[in-house]
Every structure is written in C-alpha cells, then in structure tokens.
Protein backbone atom coordinates (compact mmCIF):
# COMPACT_ATOMS: atom_id res chain seq x y z
CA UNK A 1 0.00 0.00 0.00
CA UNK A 2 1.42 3.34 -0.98
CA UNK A 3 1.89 5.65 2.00
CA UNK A 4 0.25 9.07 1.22
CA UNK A 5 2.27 12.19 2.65
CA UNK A 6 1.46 15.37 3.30
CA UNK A 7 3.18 18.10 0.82
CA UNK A 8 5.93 19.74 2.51
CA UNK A 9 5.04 23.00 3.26
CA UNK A 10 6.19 25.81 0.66
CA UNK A 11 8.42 28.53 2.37
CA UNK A 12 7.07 31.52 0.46
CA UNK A 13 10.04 34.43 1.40
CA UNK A 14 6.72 37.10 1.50
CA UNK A 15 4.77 35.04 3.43
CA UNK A 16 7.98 34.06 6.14
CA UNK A 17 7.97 37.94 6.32
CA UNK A 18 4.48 38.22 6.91
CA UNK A 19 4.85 35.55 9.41
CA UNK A 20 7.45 37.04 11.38
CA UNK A 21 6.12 40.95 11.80
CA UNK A 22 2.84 38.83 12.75
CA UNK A 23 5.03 37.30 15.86
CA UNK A 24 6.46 40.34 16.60
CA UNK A 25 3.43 42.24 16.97
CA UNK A 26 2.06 39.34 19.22
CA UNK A 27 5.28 39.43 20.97
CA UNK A 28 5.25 43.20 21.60
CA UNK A 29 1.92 43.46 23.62
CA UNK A 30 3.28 40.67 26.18
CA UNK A 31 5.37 42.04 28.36
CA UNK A 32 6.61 39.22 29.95
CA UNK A 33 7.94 36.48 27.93
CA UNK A 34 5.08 34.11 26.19
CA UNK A 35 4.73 30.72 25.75
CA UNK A 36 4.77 28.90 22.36
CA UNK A 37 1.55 27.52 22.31
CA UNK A 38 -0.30 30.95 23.38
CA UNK A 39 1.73 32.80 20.57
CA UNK A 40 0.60 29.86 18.03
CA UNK A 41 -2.92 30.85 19.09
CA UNK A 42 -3.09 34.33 18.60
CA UNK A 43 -0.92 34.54 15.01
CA UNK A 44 -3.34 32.05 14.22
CA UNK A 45 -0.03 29.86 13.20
CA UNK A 46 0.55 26.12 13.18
CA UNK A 47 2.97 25.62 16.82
CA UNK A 48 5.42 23.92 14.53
CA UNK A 49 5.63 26.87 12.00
CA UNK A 50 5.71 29.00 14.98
CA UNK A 51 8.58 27.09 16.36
CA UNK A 52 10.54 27.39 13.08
CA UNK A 53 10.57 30.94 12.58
CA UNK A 54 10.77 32.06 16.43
CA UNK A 55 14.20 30.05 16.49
CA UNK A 56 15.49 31.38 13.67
CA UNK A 57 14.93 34.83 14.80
CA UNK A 58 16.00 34.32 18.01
CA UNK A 59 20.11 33.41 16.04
CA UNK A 60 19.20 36.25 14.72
CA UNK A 61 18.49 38.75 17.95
CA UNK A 62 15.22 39.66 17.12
CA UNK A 63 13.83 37.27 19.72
CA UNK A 64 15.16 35.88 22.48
CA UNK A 65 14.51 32.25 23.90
CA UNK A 66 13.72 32.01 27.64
CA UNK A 67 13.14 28.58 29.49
CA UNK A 68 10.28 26.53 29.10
CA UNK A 69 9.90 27.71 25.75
CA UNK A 70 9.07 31.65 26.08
CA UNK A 71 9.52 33.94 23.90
CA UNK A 72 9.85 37.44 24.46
CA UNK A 73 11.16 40.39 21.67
CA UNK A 74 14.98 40.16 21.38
CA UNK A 75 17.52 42.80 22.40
CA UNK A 76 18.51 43.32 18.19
CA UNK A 77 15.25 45.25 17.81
CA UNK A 78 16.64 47.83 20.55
CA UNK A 79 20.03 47.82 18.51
CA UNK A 80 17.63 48.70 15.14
CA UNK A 81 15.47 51.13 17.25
CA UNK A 82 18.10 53.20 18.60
CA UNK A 83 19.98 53.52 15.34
CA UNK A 84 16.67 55.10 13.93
CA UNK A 85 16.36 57.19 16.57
CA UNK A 86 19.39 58.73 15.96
CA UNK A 87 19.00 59.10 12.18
CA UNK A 88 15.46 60.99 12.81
CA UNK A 89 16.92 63.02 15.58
CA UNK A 90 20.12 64.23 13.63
CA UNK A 91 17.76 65.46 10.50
CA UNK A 92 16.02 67.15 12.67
CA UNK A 93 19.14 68.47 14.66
CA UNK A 94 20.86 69.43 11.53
CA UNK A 95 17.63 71.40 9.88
CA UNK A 96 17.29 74.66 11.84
CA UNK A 97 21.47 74.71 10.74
CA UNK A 98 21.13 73.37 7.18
CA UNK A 99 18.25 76.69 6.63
CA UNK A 100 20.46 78.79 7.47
CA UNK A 101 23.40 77.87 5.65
CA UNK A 102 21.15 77.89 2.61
CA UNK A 103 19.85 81.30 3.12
CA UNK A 104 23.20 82.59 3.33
CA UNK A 105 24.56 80.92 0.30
CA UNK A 106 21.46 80.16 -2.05
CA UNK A 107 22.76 76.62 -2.84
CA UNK A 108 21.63 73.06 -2.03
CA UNK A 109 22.70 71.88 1.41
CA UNK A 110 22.08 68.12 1.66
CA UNK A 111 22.65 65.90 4.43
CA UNK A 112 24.45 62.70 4.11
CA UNK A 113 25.23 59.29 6.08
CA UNK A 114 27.37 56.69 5.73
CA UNK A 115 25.99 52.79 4.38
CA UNK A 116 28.99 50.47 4.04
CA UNK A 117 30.90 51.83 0.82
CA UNK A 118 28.18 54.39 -0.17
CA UNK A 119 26.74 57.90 1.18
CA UNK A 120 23.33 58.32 1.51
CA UNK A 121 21.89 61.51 1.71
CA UNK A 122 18.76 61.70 3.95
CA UNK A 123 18.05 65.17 4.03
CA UNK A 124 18.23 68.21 1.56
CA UNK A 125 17.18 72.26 1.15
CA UNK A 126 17.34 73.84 -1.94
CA UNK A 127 15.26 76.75 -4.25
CA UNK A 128 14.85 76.95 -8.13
CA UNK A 129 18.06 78.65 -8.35
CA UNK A 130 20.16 75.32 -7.23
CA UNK A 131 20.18 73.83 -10.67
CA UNK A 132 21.88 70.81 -8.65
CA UNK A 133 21.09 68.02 -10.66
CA UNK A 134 20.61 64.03 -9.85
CA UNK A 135 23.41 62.93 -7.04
CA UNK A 136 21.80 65.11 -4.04
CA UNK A 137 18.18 64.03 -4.63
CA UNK A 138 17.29 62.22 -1.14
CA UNK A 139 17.88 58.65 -1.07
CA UNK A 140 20.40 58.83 -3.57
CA UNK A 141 23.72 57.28 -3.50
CA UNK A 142 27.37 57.67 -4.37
CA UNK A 143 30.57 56.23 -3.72
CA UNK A 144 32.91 57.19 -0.73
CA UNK A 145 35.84 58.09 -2.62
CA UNK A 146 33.84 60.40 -5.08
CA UNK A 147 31.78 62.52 -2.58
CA UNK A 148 32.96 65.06 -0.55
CA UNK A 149 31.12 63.63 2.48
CA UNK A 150 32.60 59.78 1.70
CA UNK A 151 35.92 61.35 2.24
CA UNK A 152 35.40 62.54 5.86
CA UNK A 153 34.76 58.87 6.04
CA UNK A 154 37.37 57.55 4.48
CA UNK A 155 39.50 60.08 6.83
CA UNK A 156 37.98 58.67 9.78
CA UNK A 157 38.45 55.20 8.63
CA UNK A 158 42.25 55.75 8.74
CA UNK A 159 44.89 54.55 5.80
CA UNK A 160 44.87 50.84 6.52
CA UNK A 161 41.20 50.79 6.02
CA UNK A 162 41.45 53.64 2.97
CA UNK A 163 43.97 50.98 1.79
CA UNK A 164 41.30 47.70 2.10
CA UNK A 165 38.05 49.94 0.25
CA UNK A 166 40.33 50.74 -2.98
CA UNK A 167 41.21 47.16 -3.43
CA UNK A 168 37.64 45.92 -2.55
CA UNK A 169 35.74 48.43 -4.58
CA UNK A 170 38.42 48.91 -7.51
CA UNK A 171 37.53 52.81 -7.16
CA UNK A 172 35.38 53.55 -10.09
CA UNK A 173 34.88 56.34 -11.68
CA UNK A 174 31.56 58.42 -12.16
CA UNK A 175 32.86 60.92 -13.94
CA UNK A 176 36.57 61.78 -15.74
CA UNK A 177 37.07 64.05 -12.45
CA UNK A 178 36.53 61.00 -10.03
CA UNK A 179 39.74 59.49 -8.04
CA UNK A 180 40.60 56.19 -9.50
CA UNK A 181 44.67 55.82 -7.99
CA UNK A 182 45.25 55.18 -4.59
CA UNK A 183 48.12 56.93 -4.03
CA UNK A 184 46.02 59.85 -5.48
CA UNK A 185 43.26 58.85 -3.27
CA UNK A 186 45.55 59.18 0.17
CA UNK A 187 47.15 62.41 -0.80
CA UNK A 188 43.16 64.09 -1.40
CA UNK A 189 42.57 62.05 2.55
CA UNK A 190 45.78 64.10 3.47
CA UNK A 191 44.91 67.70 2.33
CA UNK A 192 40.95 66.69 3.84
CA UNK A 193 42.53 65.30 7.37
CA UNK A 194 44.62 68.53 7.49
CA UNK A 195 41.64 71.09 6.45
CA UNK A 196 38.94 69.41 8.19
CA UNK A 197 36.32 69.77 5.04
CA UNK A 198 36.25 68.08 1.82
CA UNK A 199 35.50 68.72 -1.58
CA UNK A 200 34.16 66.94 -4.66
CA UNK A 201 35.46 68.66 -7.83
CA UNK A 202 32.98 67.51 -10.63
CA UNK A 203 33.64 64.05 -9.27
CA UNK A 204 30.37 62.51 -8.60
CA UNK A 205 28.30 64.15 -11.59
CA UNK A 206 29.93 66.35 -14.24
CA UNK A 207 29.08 70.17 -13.56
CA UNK A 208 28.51 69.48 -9.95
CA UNK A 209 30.49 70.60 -7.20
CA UNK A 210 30.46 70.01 -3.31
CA UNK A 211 32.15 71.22 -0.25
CA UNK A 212 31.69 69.14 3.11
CA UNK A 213 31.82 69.31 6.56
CA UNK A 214 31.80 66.49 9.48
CA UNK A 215 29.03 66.12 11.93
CA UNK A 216 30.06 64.00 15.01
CA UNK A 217 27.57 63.23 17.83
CA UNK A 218 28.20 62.52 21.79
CA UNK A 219 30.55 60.00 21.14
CA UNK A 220 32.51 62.29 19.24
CA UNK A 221 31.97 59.57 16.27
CA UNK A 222 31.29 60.76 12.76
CA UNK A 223 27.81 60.29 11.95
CA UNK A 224 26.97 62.94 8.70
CA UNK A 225 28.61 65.19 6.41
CA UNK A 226 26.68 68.53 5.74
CA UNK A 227 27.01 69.45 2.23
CA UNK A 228 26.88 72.28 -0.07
CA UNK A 229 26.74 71.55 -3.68
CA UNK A 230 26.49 74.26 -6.28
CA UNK A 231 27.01 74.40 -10.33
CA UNK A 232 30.88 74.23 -10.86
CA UNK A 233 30.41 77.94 -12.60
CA UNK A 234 29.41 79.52 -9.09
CA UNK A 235 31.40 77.15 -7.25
CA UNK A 236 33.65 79.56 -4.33
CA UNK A 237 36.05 76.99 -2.14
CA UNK A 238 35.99 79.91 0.08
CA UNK A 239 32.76 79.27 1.75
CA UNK A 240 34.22 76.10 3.35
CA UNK A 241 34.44 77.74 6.61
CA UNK A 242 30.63 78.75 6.47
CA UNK A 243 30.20 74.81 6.08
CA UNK A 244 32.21 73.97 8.74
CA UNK A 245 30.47 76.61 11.50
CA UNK A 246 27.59 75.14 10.09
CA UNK A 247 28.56 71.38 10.60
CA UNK A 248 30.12 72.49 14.01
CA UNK A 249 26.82 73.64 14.94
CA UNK A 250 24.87 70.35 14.15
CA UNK A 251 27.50 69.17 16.31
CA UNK A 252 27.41 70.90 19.29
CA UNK A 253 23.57 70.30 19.37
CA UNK A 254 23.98 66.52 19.14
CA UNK A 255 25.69 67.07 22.20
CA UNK A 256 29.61 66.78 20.79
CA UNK A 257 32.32 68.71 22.68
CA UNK A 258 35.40 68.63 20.76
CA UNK A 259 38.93 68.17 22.79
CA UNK A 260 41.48 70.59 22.65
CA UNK A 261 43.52 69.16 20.01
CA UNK A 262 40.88 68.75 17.60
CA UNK A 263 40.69 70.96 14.63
C-alpha cells in the first residue's frame, strides 16, 4: 500500500515575512515572555511553524529564547530602534542649521550618512536657483571616494582601512574628475585630514560641485557630512568655513564637545 504524505510545506520568502512581523506584533503586547503555544494561538499559526521561525529569529536577535519555551522580543530590535532614533533626531538636529546655511549661500545643502561603501543623503534644502542636478536628490547614492562627504569617512576610517576599500571596490569612476589611484586617493585624505572639510570637484556628476563638513555626535563619532553643492560655474572653495560653522553647529547640538587638540 502506498503511504500518502502530506506536501511539505512551501516557504514563500513574502509570506515568512508576513509571518514574522505577525510574531512580533504578538510578541510586543506581552510584556513578559510568552509561551509557544499561546503565541501559536493568537498569530493564528501552526505551533510547529511558529517554532521554526521564532528560532530562527531568536540566532538572529530579534527574539530571544527564555526557558520553558518563552519567547519574548529580542535585544537586536533595541540595537535597530536606537539607530533610527538617531538618524530621525540628527535630520532634525541638523535642519534649523542646514536653513540657514542655505539662506546665506542660495545653494543646495544636503545631508548625508554613511551605508557600508556608499553615502546616503537623507536630508536636503534647496530653491529653483540650485540647478543641482541628480546625485543630491534624497535617497540617492554615491561612492565614498567620489563625494565630498565619503571622504570625511574615508579620513575617519584611517589609511589601513582607505587601503582595504580601494582594493575591494576597484575605485570607479563616475565621472573623468573622479579618483581612481590610490596613491592619489591618500594624498586628497591628506589635504581633507589637514583642512577638516572636503571637496568633490565635478567628481560625482559632471558640472557638480560640493564642499563638506563632518558632523560628530556625543561619542565624538562621525555620523553625517553637511554638504553644499552648487554648479561648478558659481562654485567659491571659500565658503568652506561657512560649512564647517555650520557642521560644528549640528554638532554641538547633538551634544559633541570637541577636545582641545581637535581641529
């Protein structure tokens, strides 16, 4: 007699998702830990299912394992929550300073933060007369080496490091103005590390020029670069310091006190 068996379940990735923000909204209105079964009960999942994806969440951090088989939310999605909490409070932070920069200067100031070998920028002000083009649009990306704000980065990083991103990333170029030798690479790091801003020379887009200055928060770590980007034609280097009081401010209200033998 042939032996009839159940069709193993198929582990749609959308539905897994679904799955697990439906056990972590379960999860967060128990405060204390929760037993399997309950949880089963109230996602309306099989206990087995249940099981599966609460373990592998828990390797992951987002849930954490007690005995008897509780579950409670894991300490990851503090980890997560905190680092959006300081993302939303430094755009706001760095507005009132960002305004006032661009009433002073009439040019996009944009607001960028560091995702593995990219910039993001996050935040941006700018009128009709910024003809700034595609790179500063929020949520758009660039490489470290080719922004002004990657460079405070790469700065930070220190030359080891600076060393390790040109051979993993190959430094493309975006432009015929974009850094594609190391050795050039460290000497631009050198003149940034010794000025304390940055610039982008038509490096990211062609007719597009930035100036940059660090933001640093409690810590004293380097969080943001505040940027101004303007047309290459009205591009002035000499408004770097205006960037850097401005940056300096951001700063100070994130709660950074720099030591004495910082720039």
């Amino acid at each position: 007699m042939t032996r009839v068996t159940s069709p193993p379940e198929t582990k749609n990735p959308i539905q897994v998702v679904e799955r697990m923000m439906k056990l972590l909204d379960v999860l967060a209105h128990h405060p204390d830990p929760a037993p399997l079964k309950q949880i089963a009960q109230e996602t309306g999942l099989h206990p087995s299912t249940a099981h599966r994806i609460l373990g592998a969440m828990s390797q992951s951090g987002f849930v954490e394992r007690g005995d008897g088989g509780t579950y409670r939310l894991g300490i990851r999605l503090l980890e997560l929550g905190s680092l959006v909490k300081s993302r939303i409070s430094l755009r706001e932070t760095a507005m009132p300073a960002m305004l006032k920069l661009h009433a002073a200067t009439g040019e996009s100031i944009n607001l960028g933060i560091r995702d593995g070998d990219e910039i993001v920028y996050v935040d941006r002000t700018s009128s009709g007369r910024s003809a700034v083009r595609v790179v500063h649009i929020v949520g758009a990306r660039a490489p470290l080496h080719t922004t002004a704000t990657g460079k405070l980065f790469l700065v930070e990083d220190g030359l080891e490091c600076v060393r390790e991103y040109a051979r993993r990333t190959g430094l493309p170029a975006s432009t015929p103005g974009s850094i594609t030798d190391p050795a050039a690479l460290e000497k631009e790091l050198d003149k940034v590390r010794r000025h304390g801003v940055a610039f982008d020379l038509d490096e990211v887009e062609n007719g597009v020029r930035c100036i940059a200055a660090g933001i640093r928060d409690d810590s004293g770590e380097l969080i943001a670069g505040l940027s101004l980007s303007t047309p290459s034609e009205r591009f002035n280097p000499d408004r770097a310091p205006l960037v850097r009081e401005a940056a300096d401010e951001i700063s100070r209200a994130l709660g950074y006190v720099p030591s004495r033998n910082s720039h």
